[in-house]
PDB file of N, CA and C in Angstrom:
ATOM      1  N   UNK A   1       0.839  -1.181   0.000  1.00  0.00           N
ATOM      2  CA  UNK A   1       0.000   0.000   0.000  1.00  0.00           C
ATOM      3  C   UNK A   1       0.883   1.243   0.000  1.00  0.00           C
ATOM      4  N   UNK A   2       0.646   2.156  -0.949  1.00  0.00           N
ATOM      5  CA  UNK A   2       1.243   2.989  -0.710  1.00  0.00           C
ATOM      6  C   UNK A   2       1.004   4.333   0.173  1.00  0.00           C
ATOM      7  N   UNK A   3       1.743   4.846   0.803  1.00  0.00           N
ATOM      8  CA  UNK A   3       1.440   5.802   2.016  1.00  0.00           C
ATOM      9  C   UNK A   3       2.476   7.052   1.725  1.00  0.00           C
ATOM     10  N   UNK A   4       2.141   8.227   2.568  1.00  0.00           N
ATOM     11  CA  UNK A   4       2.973   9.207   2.437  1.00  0.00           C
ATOM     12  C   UNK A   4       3.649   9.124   4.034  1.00  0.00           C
ATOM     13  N   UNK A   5       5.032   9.193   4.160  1.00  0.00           N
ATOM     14  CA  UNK A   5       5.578   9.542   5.188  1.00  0.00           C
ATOM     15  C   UNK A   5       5.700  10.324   6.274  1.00  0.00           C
ATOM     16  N   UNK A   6       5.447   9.510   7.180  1.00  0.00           N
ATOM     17  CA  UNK A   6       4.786  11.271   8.383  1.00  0.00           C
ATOM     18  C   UNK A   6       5.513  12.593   8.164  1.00  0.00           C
ATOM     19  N   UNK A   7       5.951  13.466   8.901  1.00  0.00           N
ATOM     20  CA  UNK A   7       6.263  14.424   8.991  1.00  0.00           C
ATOM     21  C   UNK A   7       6.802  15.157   7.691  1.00  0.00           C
ATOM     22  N   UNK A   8       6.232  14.212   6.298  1.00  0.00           N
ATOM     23  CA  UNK A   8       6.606  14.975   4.656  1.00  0.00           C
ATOM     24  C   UNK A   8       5.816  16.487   4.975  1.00  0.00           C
ATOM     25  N   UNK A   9       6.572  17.106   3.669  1.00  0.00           N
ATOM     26  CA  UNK A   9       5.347  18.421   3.995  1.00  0.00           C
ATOM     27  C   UNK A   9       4.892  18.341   2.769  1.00  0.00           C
ATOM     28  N   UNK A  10       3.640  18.191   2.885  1.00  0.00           N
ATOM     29  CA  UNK A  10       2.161  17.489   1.524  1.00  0.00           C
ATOM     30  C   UNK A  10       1.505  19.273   1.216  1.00  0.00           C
ATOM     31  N   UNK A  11       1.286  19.182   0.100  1.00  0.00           N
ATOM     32  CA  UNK A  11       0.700  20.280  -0.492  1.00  0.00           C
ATOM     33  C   UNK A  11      -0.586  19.799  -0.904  1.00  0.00           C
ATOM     34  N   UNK A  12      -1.897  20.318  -0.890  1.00  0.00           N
ATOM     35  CA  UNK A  12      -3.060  19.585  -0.655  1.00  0.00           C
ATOM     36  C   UNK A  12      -3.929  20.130  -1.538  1.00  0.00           C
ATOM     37  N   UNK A  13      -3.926  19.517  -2.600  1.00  0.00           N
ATOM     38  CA  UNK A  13      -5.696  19.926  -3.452  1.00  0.00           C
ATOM     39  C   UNK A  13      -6.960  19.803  -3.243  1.00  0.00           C
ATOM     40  N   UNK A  14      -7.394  20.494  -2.453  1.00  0.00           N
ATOM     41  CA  UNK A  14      -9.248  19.632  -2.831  1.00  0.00           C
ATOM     42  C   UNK A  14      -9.657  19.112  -3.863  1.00  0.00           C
ATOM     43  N   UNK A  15      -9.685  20.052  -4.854  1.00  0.00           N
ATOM     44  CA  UNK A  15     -10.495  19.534  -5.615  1.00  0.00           C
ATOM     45  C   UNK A  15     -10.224  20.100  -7.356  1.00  0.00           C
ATOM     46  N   UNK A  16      -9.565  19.709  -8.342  1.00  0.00           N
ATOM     47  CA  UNK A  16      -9.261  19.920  -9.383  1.00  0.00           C
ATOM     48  C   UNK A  16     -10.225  19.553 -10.580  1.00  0.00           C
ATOM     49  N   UNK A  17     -10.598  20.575 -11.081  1.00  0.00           N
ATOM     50  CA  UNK A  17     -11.268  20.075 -12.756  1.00  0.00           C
ATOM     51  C   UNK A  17     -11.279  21.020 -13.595  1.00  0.00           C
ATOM     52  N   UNK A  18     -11.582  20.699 -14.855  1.00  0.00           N
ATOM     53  CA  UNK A  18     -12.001  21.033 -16.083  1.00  0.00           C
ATOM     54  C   UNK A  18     -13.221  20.982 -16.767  1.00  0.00           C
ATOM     55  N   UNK A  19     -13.896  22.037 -16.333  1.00  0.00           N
ATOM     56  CA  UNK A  19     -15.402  22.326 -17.240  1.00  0.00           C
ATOM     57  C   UNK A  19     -15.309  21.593 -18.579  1.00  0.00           C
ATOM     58  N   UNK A  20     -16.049  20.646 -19.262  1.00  0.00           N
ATOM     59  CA  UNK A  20     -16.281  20.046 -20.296  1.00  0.00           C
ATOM     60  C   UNK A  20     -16.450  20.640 -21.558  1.00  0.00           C
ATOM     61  N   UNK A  21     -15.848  21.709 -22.112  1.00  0.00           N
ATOM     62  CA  UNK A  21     -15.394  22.419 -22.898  1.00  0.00           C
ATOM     63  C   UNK A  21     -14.093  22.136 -23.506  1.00  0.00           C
ATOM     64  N   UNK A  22     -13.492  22.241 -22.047  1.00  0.00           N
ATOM     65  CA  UNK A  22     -11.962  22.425 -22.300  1.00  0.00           C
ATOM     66  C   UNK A  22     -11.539  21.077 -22.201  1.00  0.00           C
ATOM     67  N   UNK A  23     -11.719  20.236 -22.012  1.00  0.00           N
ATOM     68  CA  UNK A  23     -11.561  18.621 -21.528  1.00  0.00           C
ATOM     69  C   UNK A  23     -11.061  17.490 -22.680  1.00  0.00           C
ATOM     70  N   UNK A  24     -10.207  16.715 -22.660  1.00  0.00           N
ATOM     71  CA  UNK A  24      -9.521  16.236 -23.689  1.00  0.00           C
ATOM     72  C   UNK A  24      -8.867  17.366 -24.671  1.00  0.00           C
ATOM     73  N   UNK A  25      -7.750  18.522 -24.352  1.00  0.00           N
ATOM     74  CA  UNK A  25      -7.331  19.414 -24.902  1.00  0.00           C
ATOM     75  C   UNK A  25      -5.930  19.778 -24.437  1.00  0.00           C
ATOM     76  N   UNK A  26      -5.803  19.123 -23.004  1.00  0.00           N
ATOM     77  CA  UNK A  26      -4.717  19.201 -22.322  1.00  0.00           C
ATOM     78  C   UNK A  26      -4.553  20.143 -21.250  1.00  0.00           C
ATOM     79  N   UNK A  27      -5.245  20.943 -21.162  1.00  0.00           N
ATOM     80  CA  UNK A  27      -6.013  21.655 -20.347  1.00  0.00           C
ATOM     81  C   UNK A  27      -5.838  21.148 -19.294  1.00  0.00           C
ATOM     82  N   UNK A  28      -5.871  20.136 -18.396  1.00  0.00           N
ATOM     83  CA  UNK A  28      -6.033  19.662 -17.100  1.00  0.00           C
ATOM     84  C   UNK A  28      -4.057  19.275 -17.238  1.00  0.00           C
ATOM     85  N   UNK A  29      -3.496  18.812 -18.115  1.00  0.00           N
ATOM     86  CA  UNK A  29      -1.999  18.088 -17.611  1.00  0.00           C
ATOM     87  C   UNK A  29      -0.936  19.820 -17.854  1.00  0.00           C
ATOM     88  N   UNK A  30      -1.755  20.514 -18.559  1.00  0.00           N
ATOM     89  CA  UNK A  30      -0.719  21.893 -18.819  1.00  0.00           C
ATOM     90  C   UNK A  30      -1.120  22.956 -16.939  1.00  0.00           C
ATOM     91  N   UNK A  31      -2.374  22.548 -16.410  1.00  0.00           N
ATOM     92  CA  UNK A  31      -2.813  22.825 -15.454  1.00  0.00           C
ATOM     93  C   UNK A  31      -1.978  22.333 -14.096  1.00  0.00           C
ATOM     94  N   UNK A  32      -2.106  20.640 -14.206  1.00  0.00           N
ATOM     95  CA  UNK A  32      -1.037  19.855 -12.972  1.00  0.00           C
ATOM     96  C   UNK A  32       0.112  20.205 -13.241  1.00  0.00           C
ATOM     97  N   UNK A  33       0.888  20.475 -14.670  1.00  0.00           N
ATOM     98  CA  UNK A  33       2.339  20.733 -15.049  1.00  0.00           C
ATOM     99  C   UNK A  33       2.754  22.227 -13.776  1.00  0.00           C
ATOM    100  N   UNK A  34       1.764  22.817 -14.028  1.00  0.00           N
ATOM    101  CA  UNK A  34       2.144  24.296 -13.893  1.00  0.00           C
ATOM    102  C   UNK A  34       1.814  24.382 -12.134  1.00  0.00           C
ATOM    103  N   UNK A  35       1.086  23.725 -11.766  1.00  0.00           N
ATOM    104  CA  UNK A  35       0.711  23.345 -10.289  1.00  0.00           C
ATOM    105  C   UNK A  35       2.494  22.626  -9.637  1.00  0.00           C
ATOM    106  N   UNK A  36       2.524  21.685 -10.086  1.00  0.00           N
ATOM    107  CA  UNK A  36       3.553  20.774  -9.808  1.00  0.00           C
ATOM    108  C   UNK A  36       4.743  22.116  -9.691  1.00  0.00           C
ATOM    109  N   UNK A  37       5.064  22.784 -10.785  1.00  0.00           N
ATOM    110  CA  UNK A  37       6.005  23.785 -10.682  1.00  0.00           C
ATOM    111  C   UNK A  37       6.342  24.680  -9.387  1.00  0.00           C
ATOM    112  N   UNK A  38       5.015  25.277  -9.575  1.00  0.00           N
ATOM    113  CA  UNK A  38       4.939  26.038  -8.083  1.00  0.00           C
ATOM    114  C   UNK A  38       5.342  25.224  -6.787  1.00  0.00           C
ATOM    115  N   UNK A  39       4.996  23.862  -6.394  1.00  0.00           N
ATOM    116  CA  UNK A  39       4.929  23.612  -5.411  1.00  0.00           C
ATOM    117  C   UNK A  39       6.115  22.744  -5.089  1.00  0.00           C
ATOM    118  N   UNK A  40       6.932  22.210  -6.162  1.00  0.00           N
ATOM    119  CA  UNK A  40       8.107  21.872  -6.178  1.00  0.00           C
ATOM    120  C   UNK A  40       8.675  22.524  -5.158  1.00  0.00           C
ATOM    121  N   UNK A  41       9.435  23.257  -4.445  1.00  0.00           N
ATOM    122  CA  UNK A  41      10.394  23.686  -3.989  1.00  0.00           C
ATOM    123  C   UNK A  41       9.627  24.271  -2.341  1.00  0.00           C
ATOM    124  N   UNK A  42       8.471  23.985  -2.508  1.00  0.00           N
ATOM    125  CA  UNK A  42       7.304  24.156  -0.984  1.00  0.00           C
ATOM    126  C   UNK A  42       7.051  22.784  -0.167  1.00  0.00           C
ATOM    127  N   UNK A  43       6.877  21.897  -1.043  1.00  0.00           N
ATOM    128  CA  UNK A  43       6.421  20.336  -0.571  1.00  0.00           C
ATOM    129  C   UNK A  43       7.403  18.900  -1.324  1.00  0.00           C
ATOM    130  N   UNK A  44       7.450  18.300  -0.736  1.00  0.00           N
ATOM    131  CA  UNK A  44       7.764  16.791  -0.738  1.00  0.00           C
ATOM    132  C   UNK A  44       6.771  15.784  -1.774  1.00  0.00           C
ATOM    133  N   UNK A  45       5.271  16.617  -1.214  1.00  0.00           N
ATOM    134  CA  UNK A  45       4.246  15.380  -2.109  1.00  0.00           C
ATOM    135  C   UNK A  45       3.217  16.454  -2.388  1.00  0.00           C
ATOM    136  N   UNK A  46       2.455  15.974  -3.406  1.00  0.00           N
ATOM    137  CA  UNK A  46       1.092  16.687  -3.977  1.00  0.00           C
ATOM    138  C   UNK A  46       0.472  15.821  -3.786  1.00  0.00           C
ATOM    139  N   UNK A  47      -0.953  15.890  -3.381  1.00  0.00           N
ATOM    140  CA  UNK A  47      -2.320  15.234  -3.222  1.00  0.00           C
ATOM    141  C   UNK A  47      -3.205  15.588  -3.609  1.00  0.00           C
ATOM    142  N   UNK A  48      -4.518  14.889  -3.635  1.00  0.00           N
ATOM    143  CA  UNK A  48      -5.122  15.520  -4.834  1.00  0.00           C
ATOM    144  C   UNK A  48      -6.333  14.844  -4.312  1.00  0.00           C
ATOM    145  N   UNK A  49      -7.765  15.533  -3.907  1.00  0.00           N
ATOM    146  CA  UNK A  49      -9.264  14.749  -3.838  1.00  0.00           C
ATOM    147  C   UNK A  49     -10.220  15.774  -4.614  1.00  0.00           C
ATOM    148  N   UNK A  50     -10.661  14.370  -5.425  1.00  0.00           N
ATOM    149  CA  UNK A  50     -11.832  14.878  -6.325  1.00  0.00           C
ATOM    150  C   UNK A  50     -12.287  14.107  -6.539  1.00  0.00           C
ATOM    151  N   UNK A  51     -13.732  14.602  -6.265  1.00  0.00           N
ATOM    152  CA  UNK A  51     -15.046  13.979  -6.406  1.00  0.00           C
ATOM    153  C   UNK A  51     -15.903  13.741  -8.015  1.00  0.00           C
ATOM    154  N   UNK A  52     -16.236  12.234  -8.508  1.00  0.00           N
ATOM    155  CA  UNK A  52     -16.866  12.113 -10.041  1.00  0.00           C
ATOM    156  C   UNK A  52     -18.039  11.000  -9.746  1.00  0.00           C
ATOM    157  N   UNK A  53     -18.761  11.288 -10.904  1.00  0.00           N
ATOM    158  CA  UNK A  53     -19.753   9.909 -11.028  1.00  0.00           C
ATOM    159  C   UNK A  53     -19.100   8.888 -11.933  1.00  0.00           C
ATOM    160  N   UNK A  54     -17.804   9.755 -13.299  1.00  0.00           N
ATOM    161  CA  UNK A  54     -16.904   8.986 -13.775  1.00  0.00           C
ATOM    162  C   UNK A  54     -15.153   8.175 -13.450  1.00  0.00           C
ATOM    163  N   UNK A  55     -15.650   8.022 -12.494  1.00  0.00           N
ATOM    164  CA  UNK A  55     -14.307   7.569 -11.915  1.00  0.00           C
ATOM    165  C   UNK A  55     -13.292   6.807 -13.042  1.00  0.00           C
ATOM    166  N   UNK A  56     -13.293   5.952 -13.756  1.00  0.00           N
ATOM    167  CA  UNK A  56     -12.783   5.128 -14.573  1.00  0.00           C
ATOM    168  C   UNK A  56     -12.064   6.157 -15.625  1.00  0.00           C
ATOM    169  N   UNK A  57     -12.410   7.283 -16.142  1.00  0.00           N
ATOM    170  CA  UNK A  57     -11.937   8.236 -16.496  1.00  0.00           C
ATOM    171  C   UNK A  57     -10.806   9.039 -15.646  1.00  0.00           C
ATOM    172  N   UNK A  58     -11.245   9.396 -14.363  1.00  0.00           N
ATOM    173  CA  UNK A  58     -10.993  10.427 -13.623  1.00  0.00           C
ATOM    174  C   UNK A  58      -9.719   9.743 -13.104  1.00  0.00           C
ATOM    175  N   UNK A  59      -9.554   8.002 -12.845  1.00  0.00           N
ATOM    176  CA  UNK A  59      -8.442   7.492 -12.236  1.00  0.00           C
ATOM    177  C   UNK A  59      -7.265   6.883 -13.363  1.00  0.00           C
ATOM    178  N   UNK A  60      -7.501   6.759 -14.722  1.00  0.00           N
ATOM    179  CA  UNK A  60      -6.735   6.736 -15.754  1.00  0.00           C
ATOM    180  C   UNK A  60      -6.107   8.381 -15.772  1.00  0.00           C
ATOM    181  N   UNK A  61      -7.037   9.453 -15.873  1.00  0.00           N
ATOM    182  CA  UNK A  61      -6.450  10.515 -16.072  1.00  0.00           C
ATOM    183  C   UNK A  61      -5.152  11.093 -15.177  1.00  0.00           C
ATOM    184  N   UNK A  62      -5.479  10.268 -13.642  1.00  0.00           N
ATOM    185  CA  UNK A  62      -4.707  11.122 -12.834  1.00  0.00           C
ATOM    186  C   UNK A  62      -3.498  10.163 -12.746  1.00  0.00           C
ATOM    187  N   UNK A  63      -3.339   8.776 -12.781  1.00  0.00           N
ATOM    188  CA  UNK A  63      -2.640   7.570 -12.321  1.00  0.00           C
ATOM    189  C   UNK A  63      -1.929   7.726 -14.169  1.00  0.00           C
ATOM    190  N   UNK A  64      -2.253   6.542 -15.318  1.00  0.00           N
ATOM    191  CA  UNK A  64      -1.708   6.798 -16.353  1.00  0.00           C
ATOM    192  C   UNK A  64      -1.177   8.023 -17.145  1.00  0.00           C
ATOM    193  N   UNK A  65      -1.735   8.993 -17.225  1.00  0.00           N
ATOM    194  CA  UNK A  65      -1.868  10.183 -17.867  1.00  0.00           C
ATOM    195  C   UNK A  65      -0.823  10.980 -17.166  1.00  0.00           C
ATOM    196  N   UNK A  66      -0.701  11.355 -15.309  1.00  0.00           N
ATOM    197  CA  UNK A  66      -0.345  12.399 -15.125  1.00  0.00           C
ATOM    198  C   UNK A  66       0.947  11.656 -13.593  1.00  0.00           C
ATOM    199  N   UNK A  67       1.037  10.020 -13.837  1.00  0.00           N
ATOM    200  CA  UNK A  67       1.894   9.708 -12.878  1.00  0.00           C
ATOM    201  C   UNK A  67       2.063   9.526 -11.426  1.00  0.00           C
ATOM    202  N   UNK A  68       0.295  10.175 -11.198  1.00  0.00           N
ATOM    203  CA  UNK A  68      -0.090   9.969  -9.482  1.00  0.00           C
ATOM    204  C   UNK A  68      -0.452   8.413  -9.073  1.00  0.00           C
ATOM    205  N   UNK A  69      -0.087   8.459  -8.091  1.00  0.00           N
ATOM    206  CA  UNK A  69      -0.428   6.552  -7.189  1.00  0.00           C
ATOM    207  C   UNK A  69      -1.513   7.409  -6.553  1.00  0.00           C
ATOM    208  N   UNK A  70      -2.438   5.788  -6.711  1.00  0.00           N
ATOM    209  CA  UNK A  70      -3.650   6.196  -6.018  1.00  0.00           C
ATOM    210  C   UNK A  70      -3.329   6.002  -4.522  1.00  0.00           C
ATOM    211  N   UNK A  71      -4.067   6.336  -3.783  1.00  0.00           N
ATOM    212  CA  UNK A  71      -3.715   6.250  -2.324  1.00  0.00           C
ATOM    213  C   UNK A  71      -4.976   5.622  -1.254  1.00  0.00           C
ATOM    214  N   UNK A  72      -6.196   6.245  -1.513  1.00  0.00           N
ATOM    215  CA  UNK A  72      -7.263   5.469  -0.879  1.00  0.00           C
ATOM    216  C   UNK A  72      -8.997   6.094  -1.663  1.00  0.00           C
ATOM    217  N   UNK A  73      -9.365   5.393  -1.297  1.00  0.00           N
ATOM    218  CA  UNK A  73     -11.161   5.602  -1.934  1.00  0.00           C
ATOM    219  C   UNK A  73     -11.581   5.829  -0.986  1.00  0.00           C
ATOM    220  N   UNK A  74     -13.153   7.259  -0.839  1.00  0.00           N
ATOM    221  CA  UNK A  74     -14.045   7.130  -0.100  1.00  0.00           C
ATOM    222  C   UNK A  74     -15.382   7.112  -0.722  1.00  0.00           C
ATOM    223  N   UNK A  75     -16.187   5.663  -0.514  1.00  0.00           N
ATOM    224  CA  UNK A  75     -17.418   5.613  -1.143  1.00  0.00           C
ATOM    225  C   UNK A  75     -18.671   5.846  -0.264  1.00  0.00           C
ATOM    226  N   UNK A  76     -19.962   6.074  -0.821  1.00  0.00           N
ATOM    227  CA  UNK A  76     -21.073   6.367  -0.216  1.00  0.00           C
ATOM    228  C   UNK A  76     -22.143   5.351  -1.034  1.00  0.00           C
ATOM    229  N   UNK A  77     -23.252   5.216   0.325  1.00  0.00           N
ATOM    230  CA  UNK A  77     -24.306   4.595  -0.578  1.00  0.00           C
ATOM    231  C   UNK A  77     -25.150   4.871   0.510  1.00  0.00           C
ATOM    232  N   UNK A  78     -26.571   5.785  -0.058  1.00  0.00           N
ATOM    233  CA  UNK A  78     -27.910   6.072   0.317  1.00  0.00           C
ATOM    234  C   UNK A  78     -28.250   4.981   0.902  1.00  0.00           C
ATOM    235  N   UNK A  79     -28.597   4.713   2.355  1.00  0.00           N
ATOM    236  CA  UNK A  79     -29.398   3.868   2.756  1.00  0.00           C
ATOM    237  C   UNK A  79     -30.897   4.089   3.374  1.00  0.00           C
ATOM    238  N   UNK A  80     -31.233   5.462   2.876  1.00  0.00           N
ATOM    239  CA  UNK A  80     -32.564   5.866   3.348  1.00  0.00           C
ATOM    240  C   UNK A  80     -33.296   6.392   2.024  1.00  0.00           C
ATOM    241  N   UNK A  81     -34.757   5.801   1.763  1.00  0.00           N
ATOM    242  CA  UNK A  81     -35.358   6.560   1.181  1.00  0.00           C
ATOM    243  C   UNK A  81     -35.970   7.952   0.702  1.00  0.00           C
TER     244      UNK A  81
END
């Protein structure tokens, strides 16, 4: 499993996207490129939570595409009418 090391100093995204306009254009990796830049020389690790109904997309994009390890899932399921 992979984990981040205690006392790293983590730079923390909530929440990253691309309005569906701009999407498949590069737009989102010229976005993390330029993120990653800045924070290079502030932090050890980048993290990253964002919320989709397309996950299968959203975890190719960030893992194949842009080189992030996934780290953990949080799922939900309605149990009240």
């Amino acid at each position: 499993m992979a984990t981040i090391p205690n006392n790293s100093r983590t730079f923390e995204i909530e929440e990253m996207y691309v309005t569906k306009t701009y999407r498949s254009k590069g737009v989102g990796q010229k976005l993390f490129r330029t993120l990653k830049k800045f924070v290079r020389e502030k932090a050890e690790y980048l993290t990253l939570s964002t919320a989709t109904k397309n996950y299968q997309r959203v975890l190719h994009f960030y893992i194949e595409e842009l080189g992030m390890t996934f780290w953990y899932a949080r799922l939900f399921k309605k149990i009240h009418q």
